[in-house]
N, C-alpha and C. Protein backbone atom coordinates (compact mmCIF):
# COMPACT_ATOMS: atom_id res chain seq x y z
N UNK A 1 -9.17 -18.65 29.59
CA UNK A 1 -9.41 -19.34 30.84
C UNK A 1 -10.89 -19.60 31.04
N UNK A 2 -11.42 -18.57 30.70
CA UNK A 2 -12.88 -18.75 30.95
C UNK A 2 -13.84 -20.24 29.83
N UNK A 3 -13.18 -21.05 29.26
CA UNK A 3 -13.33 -21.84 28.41
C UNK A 3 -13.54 -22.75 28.90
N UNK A 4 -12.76 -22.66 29.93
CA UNK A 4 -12.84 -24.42 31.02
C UNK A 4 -13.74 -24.22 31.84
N UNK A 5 -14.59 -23.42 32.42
CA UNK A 5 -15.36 -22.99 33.24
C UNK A 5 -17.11 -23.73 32.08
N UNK A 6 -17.55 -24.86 33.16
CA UNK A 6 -19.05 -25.55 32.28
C UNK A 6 -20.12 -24.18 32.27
N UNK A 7 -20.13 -23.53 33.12
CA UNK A 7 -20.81 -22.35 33.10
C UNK A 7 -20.89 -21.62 34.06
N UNK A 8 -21.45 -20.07 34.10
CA UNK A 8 -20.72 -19.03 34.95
C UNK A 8 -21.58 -19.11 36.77
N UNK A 9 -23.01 -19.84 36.20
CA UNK A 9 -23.48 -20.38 37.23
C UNK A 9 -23.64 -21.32 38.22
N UNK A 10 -22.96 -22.57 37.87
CA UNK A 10 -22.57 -23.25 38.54
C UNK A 10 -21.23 -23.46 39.21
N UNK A 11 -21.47 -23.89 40.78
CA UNK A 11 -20.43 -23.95 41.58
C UNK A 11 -19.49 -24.70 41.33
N UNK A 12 -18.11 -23.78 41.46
CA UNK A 12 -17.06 -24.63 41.41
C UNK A 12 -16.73 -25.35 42.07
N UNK A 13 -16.17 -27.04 41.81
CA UNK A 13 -16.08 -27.97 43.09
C UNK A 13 -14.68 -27.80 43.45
N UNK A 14 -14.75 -28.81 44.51
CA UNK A 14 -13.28 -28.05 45.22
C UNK A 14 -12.04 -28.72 44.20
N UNK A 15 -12.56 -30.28 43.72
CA UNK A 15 -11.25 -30.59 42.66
C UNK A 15 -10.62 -29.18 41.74
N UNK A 16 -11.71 -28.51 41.19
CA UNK A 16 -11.42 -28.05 40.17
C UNK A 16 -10.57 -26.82 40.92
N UNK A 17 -11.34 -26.19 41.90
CA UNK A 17 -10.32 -25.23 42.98
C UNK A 17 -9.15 -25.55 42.98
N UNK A 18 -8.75 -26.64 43.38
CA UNK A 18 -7.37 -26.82 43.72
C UNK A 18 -6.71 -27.16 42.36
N UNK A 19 -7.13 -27.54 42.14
CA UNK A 19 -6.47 -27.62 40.53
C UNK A 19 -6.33 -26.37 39.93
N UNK A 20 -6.96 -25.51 39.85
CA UNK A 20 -6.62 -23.85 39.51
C UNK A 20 -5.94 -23.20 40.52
N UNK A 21 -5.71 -23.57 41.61
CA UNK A 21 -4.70 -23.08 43.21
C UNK A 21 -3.02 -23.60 41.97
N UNK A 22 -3.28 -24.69 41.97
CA UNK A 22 -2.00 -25.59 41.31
C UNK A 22 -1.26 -24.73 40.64
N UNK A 23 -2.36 -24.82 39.40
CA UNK A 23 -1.82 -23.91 37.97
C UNK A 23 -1.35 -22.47 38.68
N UNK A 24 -2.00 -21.63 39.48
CA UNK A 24 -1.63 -20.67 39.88
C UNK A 24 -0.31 -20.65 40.70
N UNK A 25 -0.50 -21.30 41.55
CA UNK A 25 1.33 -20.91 42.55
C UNK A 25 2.59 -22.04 41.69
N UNK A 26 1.80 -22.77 40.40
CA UNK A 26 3.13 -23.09 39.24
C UNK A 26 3.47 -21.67 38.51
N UNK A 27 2.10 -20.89 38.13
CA UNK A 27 2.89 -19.81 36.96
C UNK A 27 3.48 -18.67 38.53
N UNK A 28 3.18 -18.50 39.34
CA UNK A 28 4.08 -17.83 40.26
C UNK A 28 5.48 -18.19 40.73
N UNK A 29 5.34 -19.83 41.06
CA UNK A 29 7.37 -19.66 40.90
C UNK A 29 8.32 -19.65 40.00
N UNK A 30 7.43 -19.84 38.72
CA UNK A 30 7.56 -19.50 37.28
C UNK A 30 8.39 -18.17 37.31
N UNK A 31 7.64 -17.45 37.58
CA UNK A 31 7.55 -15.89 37.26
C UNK A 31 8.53 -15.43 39.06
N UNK A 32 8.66 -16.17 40.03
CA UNK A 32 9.98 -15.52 40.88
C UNK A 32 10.66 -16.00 40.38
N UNK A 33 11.33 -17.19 39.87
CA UNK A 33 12.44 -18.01 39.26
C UNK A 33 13.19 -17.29 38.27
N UNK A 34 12.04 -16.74 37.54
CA UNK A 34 12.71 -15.65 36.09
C UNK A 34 13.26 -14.35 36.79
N UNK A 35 12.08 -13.77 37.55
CA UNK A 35 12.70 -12.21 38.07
C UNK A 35 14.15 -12.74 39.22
N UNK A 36 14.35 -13.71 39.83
CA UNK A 36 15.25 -13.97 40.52
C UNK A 36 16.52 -14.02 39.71
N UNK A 37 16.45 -14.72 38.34
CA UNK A 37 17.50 -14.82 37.44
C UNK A 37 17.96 -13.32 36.61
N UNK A 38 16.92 -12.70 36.54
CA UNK A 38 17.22 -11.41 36.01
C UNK A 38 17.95 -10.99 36.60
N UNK A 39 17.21 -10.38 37.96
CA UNK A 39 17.13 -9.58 38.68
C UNK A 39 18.00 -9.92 40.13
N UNK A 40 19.31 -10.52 40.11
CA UNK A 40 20.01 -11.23 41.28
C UNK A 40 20.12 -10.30 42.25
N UNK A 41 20.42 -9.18 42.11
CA UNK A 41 20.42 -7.97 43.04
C UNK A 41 19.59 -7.90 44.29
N UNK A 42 18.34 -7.72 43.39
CA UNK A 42 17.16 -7.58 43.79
C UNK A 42 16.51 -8.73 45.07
N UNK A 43 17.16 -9.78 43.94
CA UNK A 43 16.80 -11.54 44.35
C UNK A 43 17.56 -11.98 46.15
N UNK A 44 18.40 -11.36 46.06
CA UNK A 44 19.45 -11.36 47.39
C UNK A 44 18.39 -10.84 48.58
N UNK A 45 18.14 -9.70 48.07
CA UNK A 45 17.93 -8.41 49.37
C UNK A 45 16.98 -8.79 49.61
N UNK A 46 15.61 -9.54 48.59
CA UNK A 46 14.44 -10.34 49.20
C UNK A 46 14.66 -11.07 49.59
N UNK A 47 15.80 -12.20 49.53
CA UNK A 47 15.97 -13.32 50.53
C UNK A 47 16.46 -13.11 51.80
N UNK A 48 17.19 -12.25 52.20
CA UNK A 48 17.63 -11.74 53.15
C UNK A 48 16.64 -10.99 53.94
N UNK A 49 15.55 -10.46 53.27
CA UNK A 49 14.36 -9.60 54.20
C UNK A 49 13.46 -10.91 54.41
N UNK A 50 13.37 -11.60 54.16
CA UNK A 50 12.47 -12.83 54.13
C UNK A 50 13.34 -13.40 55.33
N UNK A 51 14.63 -13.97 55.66
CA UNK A 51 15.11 -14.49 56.55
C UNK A 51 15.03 -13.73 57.99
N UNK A 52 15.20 -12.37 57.67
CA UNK A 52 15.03 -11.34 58.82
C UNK A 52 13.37 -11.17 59.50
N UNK A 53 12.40 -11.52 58.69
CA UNK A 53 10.91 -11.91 58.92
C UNK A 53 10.96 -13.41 60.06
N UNK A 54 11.83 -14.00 59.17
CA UNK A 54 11.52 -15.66 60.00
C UNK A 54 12.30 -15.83 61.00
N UNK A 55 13.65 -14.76 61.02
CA UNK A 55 14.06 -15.05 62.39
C UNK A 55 13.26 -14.18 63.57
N UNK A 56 12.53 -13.03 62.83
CA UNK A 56 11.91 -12.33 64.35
C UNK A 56 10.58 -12.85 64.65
N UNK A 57 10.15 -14.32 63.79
CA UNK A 57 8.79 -14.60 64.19
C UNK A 57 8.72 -15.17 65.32
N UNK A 58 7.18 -15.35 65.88
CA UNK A 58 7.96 -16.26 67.30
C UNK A 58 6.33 -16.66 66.98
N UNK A 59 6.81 -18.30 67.07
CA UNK A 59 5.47 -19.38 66.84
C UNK A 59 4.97 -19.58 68.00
């Protein structure tokens, strides 16, 4: 990773930020998608604690 980086001193601009935001929350639903398929058990009881979060929020 550190390859794409022009050098360690200069600021990163925001294109390149968000473009590494990108790549990042792609290899994360990557990686729930897989543990969700494994792991269906598991995959349930987080969706269900996640729904129980959004119904007691109050906007």
């Amino acid at each position: 990773m550190a390859d794409t980086q022009p050098s360690d001193d200069a600021p990163e601009t925001a294109a390149q930020r968000r473009a590494r935001r990108a790549q990042f929350l792609r290899d994360l639903m990557e990686a729930r998608a897989l543990r969700d398929r494994v792991q269906p058990r598991r995959a349930r009881a987080a969706r269900m604690r996640q729904q129980m979060r959004m119904r007691t929020f109050r906007w």
